[in-house]
Protein backbone atom coordinates (compact mmCIF):
# COMPACT_ATOMS: atom_id res chain seq x y z
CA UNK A 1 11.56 -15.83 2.57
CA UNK A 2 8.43 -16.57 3.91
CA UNK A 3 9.15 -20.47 3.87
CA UNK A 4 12.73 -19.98 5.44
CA UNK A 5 10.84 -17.87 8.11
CA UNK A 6 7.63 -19.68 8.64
CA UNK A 7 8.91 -22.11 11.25
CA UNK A 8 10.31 -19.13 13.14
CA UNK A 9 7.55 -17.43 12.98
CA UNK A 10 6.11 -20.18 14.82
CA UNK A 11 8.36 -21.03 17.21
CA UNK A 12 7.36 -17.73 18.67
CA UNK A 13 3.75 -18.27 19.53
CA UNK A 14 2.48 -17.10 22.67
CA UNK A 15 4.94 -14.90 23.23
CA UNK A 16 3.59 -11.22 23.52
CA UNK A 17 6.55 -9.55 22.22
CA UNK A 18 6.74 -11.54 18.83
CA UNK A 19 3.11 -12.00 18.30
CA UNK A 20 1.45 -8.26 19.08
CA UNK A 21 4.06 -6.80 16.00
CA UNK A 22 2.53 -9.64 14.14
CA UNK A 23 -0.79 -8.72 14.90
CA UNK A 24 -0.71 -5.29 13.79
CA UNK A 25 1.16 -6.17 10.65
CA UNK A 26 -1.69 -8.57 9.79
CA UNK A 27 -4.49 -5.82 10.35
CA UNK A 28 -2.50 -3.06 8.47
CA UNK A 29 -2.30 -5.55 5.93
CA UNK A 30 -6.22 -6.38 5.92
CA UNK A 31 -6.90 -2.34 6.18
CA UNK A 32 -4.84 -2.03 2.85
CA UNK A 33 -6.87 -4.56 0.99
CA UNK A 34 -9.79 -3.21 2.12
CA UNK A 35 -9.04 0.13 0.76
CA UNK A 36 -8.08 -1.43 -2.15
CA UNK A 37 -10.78 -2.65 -2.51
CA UNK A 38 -13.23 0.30 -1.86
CA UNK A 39 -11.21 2.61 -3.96
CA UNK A 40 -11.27 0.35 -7.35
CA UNK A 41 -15.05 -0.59 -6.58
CA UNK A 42 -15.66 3.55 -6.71
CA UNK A 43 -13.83 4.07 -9.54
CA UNK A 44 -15.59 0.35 -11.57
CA UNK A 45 -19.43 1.13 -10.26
CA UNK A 46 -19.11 5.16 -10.51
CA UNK A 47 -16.80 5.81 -13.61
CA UNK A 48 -17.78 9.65 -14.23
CA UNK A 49 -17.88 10.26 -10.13
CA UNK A 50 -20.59 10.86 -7.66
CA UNK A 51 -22.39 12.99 -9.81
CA UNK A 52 -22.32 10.31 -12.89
CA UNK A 53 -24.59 7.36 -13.45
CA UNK A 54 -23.71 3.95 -11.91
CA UNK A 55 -21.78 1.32 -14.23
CA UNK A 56 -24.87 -1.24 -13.93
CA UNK A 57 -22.88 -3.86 -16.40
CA UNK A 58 -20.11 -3.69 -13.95
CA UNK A 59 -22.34 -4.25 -11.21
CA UNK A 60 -23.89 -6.99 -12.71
CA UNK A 61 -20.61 -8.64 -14.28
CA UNK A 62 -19.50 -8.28 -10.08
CA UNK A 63 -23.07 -9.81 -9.06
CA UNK A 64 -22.54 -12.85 -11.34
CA UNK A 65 -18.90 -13.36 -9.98
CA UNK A 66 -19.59 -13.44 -6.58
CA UNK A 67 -22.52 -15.81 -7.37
CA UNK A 68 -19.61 -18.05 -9.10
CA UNK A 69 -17.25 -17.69 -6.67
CA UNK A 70 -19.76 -17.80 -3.48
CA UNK A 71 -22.64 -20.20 -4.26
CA UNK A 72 -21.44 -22.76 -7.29
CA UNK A 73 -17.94 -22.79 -5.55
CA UNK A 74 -16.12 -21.92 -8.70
CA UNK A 75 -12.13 -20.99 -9.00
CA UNK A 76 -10.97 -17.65 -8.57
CA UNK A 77 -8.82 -17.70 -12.24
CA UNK A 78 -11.89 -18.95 -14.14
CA UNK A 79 -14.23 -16.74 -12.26
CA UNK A 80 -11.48 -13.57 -13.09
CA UNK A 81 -11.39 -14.76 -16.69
CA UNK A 82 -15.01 -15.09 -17.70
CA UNK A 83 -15.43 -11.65 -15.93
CA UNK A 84 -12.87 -10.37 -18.04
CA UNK A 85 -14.30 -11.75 -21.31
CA UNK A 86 -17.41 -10.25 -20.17
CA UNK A 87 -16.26 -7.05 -20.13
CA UNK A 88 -14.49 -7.16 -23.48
CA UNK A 89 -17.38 -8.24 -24.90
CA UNK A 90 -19.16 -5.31 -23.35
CA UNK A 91 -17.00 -3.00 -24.31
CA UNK A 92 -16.55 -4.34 -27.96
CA UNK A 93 -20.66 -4.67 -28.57
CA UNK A 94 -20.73 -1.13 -27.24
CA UNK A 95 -18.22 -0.10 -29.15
CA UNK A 96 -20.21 -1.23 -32.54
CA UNK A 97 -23.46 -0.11 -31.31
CA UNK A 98 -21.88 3.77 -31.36
């Protein structure tokens, strides 16, 4: 759909009618991530709540990504996958530790 539509959707630029509905889809779309985003960050960083401790693994598992991703320029899918691992391996070292 969106390649059928893509050359519609931009034979319509500049005009006000087509473009402000646009507009507004675009930001409610942004507004979603961004909640999204804030809502799984709570729940990763602060597990237990507001009145737990912080998740400091998670926050430095998310450090290191965004270091990957950010400065060394690294894929998103690699980047996703060694954060994954390093959770697992977390979890599983913690898991033999108790």
């Amino acid at each position: 759909f969106i390649l059928v539509g893509g050359p519609i959707i931009e034979s319509t630029h500049g005009k006000l009618a087509f473009t402000a509905p646009l507009t507004a889809i675009t930001a409610t779309v942004v507004g979603v991530i961004a909640n999204l985003g804030l809502f799984f960050a709570y729940h990763v960083f602060l597990p237990h709540g507001l009145g737990g401790s912080i998740s400091w693994v998670s926050m430095v598992i998310c450090g290191l990504a965004g270091l990957a991703l950010f400065k060394l320029q690294k894929g998103v899918i690699p980047v996703l996958g060694g954060s994954a691992l390093a959770g697992l391996l977390v979890y599983f070292v913690a898991t033999l530790i108790n």
